[in-house]
C-alpha atoms as a PDB file:
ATOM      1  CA  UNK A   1       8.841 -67.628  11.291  1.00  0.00           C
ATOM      2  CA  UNK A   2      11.556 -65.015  10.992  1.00  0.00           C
ATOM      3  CA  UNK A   3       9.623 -63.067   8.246  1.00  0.00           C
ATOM      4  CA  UNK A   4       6.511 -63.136  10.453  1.00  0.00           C
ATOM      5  CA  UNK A   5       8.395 -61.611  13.090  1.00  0.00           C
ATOM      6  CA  UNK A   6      10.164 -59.091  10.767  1.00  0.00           C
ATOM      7  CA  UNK A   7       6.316 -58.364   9.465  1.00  0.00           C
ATOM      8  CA  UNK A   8       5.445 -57.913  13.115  1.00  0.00           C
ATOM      9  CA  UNK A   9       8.308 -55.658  14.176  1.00  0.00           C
ATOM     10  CA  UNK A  10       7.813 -53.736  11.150  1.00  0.00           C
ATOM     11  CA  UNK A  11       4.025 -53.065  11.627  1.00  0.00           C
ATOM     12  CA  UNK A  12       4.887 -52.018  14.977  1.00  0.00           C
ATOM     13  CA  UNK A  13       7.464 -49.365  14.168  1.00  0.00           C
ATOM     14  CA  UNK A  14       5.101 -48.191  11.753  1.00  0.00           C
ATOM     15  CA  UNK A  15       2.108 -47.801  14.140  1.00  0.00           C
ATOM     16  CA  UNK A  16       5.043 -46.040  16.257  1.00  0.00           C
ATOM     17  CA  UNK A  17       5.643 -43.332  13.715  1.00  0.00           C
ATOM     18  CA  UNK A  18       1.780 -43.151  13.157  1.00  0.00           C
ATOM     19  CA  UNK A  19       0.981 -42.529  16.597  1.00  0.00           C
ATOM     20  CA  UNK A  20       4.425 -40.174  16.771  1.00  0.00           C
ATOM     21  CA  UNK A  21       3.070 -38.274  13.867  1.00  0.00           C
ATOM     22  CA  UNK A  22      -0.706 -37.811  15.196  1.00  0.00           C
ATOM     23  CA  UNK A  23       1.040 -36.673  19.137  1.00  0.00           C
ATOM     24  CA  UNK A  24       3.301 -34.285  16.474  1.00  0.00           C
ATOM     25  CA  UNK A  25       0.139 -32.789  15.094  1.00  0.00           C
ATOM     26  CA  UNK A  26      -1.849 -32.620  18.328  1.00  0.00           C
ATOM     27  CA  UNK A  27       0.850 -30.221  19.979  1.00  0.00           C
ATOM     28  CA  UNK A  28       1.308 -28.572  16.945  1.00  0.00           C
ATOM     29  CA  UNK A  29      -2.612 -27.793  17.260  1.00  0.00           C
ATOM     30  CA  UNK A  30      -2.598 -26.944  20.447  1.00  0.00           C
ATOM     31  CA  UNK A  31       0.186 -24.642  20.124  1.00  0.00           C
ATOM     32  CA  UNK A  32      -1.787 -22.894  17.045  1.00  0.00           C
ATOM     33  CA  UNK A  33      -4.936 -22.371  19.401  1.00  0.00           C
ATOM     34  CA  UNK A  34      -2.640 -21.191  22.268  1.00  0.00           C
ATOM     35  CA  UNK A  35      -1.009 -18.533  19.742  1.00  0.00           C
ATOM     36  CA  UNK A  36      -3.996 -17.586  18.795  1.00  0.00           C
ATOM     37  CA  UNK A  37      -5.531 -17.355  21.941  1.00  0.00           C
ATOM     38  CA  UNK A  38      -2.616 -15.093  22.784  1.00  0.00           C
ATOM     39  CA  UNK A  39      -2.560 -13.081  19.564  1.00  0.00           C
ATOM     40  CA  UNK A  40      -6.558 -12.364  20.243  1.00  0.00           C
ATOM     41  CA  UNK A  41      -6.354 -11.487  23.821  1.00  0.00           C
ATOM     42  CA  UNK A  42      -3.433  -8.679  23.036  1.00  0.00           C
ATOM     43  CA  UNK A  43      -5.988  -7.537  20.520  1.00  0.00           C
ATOM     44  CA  UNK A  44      -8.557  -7.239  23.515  1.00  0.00           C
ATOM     45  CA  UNK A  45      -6.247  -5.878  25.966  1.00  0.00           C
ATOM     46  CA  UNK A  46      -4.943  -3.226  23.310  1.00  0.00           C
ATOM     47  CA  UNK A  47      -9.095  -2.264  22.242  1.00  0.00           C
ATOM     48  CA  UNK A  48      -9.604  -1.961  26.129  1.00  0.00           C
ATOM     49  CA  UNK A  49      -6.757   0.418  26.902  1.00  0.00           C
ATOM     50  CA  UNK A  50      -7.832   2.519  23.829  1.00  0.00           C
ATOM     51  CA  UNK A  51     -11.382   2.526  25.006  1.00  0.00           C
ATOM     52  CA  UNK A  52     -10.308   3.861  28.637  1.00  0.00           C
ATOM     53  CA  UNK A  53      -8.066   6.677  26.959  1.00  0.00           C
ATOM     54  CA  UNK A  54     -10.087   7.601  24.079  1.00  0.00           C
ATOM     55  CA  UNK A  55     -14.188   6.478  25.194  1.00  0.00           C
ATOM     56  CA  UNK A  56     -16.029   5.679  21.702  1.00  0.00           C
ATOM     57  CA  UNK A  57     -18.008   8.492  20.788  1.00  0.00           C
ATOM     58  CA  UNK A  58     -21.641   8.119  20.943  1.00  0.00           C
ATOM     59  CA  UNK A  59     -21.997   9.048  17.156  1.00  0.00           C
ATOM     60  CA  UNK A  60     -19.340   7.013  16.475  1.00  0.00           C
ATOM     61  CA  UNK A  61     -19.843   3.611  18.358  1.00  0.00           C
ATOM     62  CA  UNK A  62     -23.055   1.836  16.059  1.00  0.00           C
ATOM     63  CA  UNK A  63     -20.972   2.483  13.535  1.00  0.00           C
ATOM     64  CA  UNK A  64     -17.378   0.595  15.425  1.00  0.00           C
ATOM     65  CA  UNK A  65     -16.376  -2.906  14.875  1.00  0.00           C
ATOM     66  CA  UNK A  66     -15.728  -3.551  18.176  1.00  0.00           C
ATOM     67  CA  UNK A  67     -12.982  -6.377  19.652  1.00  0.00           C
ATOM     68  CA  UNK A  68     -14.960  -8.802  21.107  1.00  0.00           C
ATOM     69  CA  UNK A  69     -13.817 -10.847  24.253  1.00  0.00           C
ATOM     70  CA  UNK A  70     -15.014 -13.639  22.623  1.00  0.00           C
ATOM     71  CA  UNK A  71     -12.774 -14.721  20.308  1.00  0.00           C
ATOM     72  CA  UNK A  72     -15.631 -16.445  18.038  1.00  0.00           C
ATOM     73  CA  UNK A  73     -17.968 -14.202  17.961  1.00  0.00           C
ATOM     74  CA  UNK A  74     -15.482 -11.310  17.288  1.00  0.00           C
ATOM     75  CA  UNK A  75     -14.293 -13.131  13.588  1.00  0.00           C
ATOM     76  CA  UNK A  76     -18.111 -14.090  13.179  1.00  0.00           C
ATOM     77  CA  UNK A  77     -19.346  -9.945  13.628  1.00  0.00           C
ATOM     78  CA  UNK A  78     -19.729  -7.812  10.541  1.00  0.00           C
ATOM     79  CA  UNK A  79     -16.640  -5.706   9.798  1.00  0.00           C
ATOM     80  CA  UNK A  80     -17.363  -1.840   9.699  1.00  0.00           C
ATOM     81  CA  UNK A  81     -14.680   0.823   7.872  1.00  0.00           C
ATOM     82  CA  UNK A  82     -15.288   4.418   8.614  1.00  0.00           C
ATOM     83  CA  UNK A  83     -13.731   7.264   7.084  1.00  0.00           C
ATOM     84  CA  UNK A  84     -13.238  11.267   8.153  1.00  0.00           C
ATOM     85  CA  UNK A  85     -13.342  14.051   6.567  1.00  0.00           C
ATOM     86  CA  UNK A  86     -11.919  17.008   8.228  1.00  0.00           C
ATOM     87  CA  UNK A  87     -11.878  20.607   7.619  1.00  0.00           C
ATOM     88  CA  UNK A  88     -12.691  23.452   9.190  1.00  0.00           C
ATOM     89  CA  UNK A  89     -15.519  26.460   7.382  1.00  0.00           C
ATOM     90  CA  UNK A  90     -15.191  26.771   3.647  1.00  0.00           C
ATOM     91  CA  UNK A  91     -12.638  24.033   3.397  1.00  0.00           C
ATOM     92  CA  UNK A  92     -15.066  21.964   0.817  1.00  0.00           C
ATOM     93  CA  UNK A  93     -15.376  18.737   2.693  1.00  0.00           C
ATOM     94  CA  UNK A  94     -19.576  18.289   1.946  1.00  0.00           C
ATOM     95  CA  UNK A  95     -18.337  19.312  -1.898  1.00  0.00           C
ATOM     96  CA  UNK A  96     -15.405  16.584  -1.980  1.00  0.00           C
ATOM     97  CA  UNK A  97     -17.919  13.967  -0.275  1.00  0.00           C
ATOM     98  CA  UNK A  98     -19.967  14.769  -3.237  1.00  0.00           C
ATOM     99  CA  UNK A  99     -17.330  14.792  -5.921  1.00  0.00           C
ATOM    100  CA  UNK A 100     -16.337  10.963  -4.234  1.00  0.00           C
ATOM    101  CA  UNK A 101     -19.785   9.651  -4.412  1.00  0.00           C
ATOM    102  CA  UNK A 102     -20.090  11.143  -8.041  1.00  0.00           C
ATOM    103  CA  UNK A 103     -16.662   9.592  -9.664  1.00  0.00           C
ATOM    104  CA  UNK A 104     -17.276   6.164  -7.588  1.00  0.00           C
ATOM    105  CA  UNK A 105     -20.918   6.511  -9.153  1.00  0.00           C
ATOM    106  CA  UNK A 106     -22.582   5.650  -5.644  1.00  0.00           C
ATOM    107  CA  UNK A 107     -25.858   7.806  -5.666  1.00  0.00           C
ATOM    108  CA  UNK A 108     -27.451   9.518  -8.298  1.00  0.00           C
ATOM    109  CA  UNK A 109     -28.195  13.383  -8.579  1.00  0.00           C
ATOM    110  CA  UNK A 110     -30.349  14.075  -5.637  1.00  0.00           C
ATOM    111  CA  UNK A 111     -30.261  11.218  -3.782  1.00  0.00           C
ATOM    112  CA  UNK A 112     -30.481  12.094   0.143  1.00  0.00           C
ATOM    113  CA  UNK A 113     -27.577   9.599   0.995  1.00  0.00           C
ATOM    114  CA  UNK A 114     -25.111  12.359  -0.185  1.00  0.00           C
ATOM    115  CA  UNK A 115     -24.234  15.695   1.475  1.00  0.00           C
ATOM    116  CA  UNK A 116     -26.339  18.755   0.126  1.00  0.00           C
ATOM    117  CA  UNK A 117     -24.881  22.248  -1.098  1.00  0.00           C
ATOM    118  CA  UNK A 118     -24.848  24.336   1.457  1.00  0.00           C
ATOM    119  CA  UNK A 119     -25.296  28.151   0.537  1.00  0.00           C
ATOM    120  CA  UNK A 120     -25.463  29.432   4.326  1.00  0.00           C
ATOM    121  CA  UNK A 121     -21.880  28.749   5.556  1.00  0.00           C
ATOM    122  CA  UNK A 122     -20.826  25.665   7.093  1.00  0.00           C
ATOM    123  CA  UNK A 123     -23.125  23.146   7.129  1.00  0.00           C
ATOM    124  CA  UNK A 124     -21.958  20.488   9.364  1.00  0.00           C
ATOM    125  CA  UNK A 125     -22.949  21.533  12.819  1.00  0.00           C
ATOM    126  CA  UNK A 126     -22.548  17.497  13.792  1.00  0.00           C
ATOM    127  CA  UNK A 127     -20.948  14.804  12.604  1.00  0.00           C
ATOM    128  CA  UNK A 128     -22.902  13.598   9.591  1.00  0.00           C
ATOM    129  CA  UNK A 129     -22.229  10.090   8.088  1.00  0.00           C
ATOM    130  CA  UNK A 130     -23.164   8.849   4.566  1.00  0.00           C
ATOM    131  CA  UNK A 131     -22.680   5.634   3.427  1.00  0.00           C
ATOM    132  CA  UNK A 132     -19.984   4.062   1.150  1.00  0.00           C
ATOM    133  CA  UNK A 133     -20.468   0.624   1.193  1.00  0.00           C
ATOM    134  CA  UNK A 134     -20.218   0.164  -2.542  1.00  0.00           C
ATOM    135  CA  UNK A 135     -17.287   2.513  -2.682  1.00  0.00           C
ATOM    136  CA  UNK A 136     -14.549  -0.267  -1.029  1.00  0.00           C
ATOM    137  CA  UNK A 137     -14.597  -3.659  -2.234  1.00  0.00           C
ATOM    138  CA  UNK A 138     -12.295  -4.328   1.071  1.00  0.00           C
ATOM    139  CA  UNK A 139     -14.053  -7.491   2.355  1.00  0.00           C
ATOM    140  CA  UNK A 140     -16.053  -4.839   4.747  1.00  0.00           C
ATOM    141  CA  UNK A 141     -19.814  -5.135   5.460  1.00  0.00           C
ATOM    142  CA  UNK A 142     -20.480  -1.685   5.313  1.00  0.00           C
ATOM    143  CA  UNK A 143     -18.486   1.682   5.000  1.00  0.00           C
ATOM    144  CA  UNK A 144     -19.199   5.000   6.052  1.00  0.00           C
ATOM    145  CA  UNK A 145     -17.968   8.836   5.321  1.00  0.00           C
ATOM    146  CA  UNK A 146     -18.674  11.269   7.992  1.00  0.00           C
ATOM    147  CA  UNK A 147     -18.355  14.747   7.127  1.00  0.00           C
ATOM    148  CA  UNK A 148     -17.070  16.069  10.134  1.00  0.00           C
ATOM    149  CA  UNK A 149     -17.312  19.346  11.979  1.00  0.00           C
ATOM    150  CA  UNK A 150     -14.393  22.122  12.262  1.00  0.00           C
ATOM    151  CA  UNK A 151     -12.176  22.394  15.237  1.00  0.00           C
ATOM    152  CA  UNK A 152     -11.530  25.212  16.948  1.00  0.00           C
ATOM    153  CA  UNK A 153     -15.530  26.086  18.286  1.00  0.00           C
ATOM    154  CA  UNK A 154     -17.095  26.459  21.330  1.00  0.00           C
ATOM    155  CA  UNK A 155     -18.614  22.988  20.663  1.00  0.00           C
ATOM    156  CA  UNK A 156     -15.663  21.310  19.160  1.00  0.00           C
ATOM    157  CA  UNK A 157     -12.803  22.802  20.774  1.00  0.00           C
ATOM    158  CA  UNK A 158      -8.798  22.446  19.319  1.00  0.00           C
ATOM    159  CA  UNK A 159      -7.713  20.527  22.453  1.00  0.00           C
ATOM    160  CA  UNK A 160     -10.026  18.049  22.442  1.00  0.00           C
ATOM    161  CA  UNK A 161     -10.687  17.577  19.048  1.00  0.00           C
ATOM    162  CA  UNK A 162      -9.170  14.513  18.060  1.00  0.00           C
ATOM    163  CA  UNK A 163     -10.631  12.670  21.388  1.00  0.00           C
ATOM    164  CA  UNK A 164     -13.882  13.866  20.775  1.00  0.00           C
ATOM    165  CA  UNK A 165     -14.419  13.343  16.887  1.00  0.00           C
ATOM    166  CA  UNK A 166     -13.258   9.739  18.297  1.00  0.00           C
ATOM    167  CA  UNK A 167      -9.992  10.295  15.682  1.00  0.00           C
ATOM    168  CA  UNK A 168      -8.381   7.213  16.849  1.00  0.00           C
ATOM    169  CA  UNK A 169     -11.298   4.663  15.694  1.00  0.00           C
ATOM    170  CA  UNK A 170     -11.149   5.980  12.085  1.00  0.00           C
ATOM    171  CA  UNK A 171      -9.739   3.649   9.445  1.00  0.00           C
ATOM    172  CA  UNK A 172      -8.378   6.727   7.503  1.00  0.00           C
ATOM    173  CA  UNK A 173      -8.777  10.201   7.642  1.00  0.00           C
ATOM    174  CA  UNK A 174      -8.920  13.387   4.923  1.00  0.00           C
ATOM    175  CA  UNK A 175      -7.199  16.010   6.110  1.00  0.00           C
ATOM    176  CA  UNK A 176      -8.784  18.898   3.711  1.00  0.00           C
ATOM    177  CA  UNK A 177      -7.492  22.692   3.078  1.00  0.00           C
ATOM    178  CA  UNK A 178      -7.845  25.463   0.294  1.00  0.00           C
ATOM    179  CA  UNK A 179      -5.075  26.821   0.809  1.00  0.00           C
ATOM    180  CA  UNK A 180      -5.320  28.257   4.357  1.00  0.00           C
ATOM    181  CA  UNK A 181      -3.131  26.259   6.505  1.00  0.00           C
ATOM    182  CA  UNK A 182      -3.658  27.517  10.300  1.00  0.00           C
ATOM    183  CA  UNK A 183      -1.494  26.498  12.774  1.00  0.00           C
ATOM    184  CA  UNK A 184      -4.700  24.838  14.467  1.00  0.00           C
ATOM    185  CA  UNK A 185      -4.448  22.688  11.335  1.00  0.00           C
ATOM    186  CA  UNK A 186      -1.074  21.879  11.854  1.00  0.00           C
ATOM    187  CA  UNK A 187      -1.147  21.007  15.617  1.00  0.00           C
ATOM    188  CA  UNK A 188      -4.232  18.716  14.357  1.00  0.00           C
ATOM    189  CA  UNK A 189      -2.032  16.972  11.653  1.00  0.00           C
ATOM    190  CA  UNK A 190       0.798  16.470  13.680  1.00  0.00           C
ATOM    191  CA  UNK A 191      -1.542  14.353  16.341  1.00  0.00           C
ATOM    192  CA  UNK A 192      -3.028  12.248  13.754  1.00  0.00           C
ATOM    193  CA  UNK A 193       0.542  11.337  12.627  1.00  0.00           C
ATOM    194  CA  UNK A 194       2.112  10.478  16.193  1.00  0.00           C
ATOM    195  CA  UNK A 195      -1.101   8.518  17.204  1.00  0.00           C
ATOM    196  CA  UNK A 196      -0.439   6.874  13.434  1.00  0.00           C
ATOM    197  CA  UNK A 197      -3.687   7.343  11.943  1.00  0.00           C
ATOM    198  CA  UNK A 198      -3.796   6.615   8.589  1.00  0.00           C
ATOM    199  CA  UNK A 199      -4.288   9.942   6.550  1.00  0.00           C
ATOM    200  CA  UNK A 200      -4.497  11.891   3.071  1.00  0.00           C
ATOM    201  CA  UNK A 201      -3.608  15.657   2.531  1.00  0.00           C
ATOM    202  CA  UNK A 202      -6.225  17.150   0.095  1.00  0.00           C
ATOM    203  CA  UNK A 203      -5.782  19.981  -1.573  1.00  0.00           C
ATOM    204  CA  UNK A 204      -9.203  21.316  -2.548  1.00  0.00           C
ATOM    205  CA  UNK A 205     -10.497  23.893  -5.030  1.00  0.00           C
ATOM    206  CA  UNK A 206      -7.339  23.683  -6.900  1.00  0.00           C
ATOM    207  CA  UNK A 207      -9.305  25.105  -9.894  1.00  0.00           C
ATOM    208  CA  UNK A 208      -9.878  28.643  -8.483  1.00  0.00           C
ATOM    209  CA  UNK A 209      -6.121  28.706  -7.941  1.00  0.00           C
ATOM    210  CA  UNK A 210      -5.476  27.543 -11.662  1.00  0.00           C
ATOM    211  CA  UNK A 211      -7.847  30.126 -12.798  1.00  0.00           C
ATOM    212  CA  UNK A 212      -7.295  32.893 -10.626  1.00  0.00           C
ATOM    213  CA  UNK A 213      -3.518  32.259 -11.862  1.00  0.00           C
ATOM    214  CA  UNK A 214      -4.525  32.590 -15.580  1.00  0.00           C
ATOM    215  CA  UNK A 215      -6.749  35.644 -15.071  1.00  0.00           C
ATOM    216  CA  UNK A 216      -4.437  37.521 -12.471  1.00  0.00           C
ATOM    217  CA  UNK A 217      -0.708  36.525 -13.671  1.00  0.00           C
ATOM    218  CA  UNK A 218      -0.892  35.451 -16.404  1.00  0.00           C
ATOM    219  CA  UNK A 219       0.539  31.371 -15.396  1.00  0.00           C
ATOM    220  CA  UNK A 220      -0.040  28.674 -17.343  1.00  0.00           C
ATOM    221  CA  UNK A 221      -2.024  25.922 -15.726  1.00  0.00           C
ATOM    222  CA  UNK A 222       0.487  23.914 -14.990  1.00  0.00           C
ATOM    223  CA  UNK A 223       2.721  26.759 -13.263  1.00  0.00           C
ATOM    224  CA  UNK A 224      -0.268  27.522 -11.349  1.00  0.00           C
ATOM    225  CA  UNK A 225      -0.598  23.798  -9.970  1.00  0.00           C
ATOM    226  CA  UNK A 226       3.515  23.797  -9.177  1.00  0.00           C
ATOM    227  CA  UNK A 227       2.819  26.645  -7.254  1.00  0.00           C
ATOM    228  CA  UNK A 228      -0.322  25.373  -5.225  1.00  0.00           C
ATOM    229  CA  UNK A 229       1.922  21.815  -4.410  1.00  0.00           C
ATOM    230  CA  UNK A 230       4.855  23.376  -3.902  1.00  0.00           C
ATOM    231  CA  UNK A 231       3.151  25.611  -0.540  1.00  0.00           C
ATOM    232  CA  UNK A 232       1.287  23.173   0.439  1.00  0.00           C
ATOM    233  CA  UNK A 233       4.646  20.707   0.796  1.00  0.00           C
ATOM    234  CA  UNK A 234       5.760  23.538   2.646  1.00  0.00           C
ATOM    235  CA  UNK A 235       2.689  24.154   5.027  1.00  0.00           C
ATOM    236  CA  UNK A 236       1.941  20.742   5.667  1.00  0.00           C
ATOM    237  CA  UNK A 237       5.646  18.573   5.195  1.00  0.00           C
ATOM    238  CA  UNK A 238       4.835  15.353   4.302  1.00  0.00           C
ATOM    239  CA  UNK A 239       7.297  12.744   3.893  1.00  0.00           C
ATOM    240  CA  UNK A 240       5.237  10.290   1.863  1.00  0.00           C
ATOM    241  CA  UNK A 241       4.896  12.569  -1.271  1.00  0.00           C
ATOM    242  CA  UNK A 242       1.627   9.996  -2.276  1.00  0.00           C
ATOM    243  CA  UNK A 243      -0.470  11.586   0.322  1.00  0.00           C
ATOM    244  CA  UNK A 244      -1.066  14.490  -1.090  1.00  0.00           C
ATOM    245  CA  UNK A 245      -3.797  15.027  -3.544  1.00  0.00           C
ATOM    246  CA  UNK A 246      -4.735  18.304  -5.897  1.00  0.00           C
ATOM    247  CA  UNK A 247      -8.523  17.947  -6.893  1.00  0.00           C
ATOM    248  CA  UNK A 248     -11.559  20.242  -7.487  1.00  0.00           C
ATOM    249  CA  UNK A 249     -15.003  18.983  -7.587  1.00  0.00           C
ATOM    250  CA  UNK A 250     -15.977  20.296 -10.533  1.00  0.00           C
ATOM    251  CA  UNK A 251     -16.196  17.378 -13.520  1.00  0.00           C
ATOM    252  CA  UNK A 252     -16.022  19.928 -15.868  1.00  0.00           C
ATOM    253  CA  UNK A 253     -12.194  20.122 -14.996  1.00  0.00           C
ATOM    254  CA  UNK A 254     -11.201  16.341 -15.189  1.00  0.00           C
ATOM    255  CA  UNK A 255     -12.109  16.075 -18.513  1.00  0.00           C
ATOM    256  CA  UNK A 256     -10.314  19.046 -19.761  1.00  0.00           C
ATOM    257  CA  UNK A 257     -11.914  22.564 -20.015  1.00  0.00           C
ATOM    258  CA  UNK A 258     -11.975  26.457 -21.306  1.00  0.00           C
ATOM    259  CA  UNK A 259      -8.267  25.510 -23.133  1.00  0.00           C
ATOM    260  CA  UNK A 260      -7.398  23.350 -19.594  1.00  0.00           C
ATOM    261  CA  UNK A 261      -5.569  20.589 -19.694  1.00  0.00           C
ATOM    262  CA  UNK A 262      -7.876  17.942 -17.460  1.00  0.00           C
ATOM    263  CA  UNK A 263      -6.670  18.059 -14.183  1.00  0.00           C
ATOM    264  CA  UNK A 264      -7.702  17.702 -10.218  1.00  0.00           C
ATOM    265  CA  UNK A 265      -9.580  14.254 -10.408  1.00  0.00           C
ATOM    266  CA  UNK A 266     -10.568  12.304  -7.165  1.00  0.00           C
ATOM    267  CA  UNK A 267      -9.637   9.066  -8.583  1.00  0.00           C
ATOM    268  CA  UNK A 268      -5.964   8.308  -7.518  1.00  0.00           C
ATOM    269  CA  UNK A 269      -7.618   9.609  -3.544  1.00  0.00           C
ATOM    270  CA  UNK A 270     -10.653   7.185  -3.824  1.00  0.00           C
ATOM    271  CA  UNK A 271      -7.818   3.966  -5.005  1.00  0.00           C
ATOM    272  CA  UNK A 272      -5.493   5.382  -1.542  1.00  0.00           C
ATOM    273  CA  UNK A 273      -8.573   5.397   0.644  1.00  0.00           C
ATOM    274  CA  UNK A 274      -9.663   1.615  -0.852  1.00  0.00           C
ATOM    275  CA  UNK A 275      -5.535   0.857  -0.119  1.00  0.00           C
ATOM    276  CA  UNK A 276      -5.956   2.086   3.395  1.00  0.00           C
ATOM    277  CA  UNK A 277      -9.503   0.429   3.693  1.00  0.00           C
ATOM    278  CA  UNK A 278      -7.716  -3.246   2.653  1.00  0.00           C
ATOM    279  CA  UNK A 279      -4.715  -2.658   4.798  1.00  0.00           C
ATOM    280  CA  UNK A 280      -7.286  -2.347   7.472  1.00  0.00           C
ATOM    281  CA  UNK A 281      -9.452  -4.918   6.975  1.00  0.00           C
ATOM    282  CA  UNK A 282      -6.145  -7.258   7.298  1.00  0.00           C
ATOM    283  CA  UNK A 283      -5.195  -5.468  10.459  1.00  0.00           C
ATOM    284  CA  UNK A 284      -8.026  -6.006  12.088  1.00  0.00           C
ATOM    285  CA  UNK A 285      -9.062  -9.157  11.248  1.00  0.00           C
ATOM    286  CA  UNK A 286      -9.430 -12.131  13.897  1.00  0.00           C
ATOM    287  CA  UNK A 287      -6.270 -14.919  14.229  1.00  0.00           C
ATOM    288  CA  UNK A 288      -7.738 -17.801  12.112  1.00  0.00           C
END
């Protein structure tokens, strides 16, 4: 009788704990869908604010991954990375575009889905996108480059230009110069690093520097290339030295050329735009 009972008592407790446990993991549950309830509505109050500062861009918006009020449908919807390139005339950003599609081996010689020489000036009169989507293996659906007009122009003035290029919505952006650093360039800068855009500095054409060093003063290349990063680092002050990159477009100069050391790939600036696309990805990512 007494070890019946002490059976009995014992099953009891242990349907006690049992039942303690499951309650334990029911709150714990809830608590877990309240967080993340929480976590996803600052995301939607944060997108909304954004949106009624800085409106989308029409160019820009079929192209925006977009924080959906509904909190299952937004970690269901395809995930979109976009990246600028910025620069005003002459800077080389069609060229670079090129040079990225060429060393990340997206398109072949000719294709239409990358930028075209341009022999008449500056070609980018609108914001032109080309797509990436091979180029990031960032868990994104699709990614796009958009060469990007100049500032400064009746149609894309200074003052507005980060609001209406739709800045703020980029998942990084290239901040491209040959050399000549206006202070336009450096008001522009300094807003995309207070609003905390993620960004590159890229030194383009570095090339015609090396060679216009050789042929005119006689530097070696590498005294040429000091000289190019050293103004730069003063035009443009940086304090993350791994933002700025020193490339040219042309492949003949990556390999080594014409008693050149090989210099001026794209390659470490296509692995920090993939860093920036992941970091993204993670960012913006729904609460699971």
């Amino acid at each position: 009788e007494t070890t019946r009972r002490e059976a009995e008592v014992a099953e009891a407790a242990h349907r006690l704990v049992e039942e303690e446990r499951a309650a334990a993991e029911l709150r714990i549950q809830e608590e877990l869908k309240m967080e993340r309830a929480r976590m996803h509505q600052a995301r939607v109050d944060k997108w909304q604010a954004l949106n009624r500062e800085y409106p989308i861009p029409d160019f820009l918006e079929p192209y925006i991954t977009q924080v959906l009020e509904d909190a299952a449908a937004d970690a269901s919807q395809a995930r979109r990375a976009n990246i600028g390139v910025l620069g005003n005339s002459g800077k080389g950003k069609s060229t670079l575009i090129r040079a990225i599609f060429r060393s990340q081996g997206l398109a072949g010689e000719g294709d239409s889905a990358r930028p075209r020489t341009c022999f008449e000036g500056d070609g980018t009169r609108s914001p032109t996108p080309y797509d990436a989507t091979s180029f990031a293996k960032s868990g994104h659906s699709s990614v796009t480059i958009w060469d990007l007009p100049g500032q400064g122009t009746k149609l894309f003035p200074a003052k507005t230009y980060l609001r209406d290029m739709g800045l703020k919505y980029f998942d990084v952006v290239l901040v491209l110069t040959d050399g000549r650093w206006t202070e336009q360039d450096t008001a522009l800068y300094s807003a995309i690093d207070f609003a905390s855009i993620p960004r590159s500095i890229v030194r383009t054409k570095v090339d015609q520097a090396v060679e216009m060093g050789r042929e005119d003063e006689d530097l070696r290349q590498e005294e040429s290339l000091e000289r190019v990063e050293a103004a730069l680092r003063e035009q443009a002050p940086e304090l993350d030295a791994s933002k700025y990159h020193f490339v040219t477009a042309r492949p003949k100069y990556w390999e080594g050329f014409d008693g050149f050391a090989p210099f001026g790939k794209v390659d470490g600036l296509c692995r920090q735009i993939q860093e920036h696309l992941m970091e993204a990805r993670c960012n913006t990512a729904s609460p699971q």
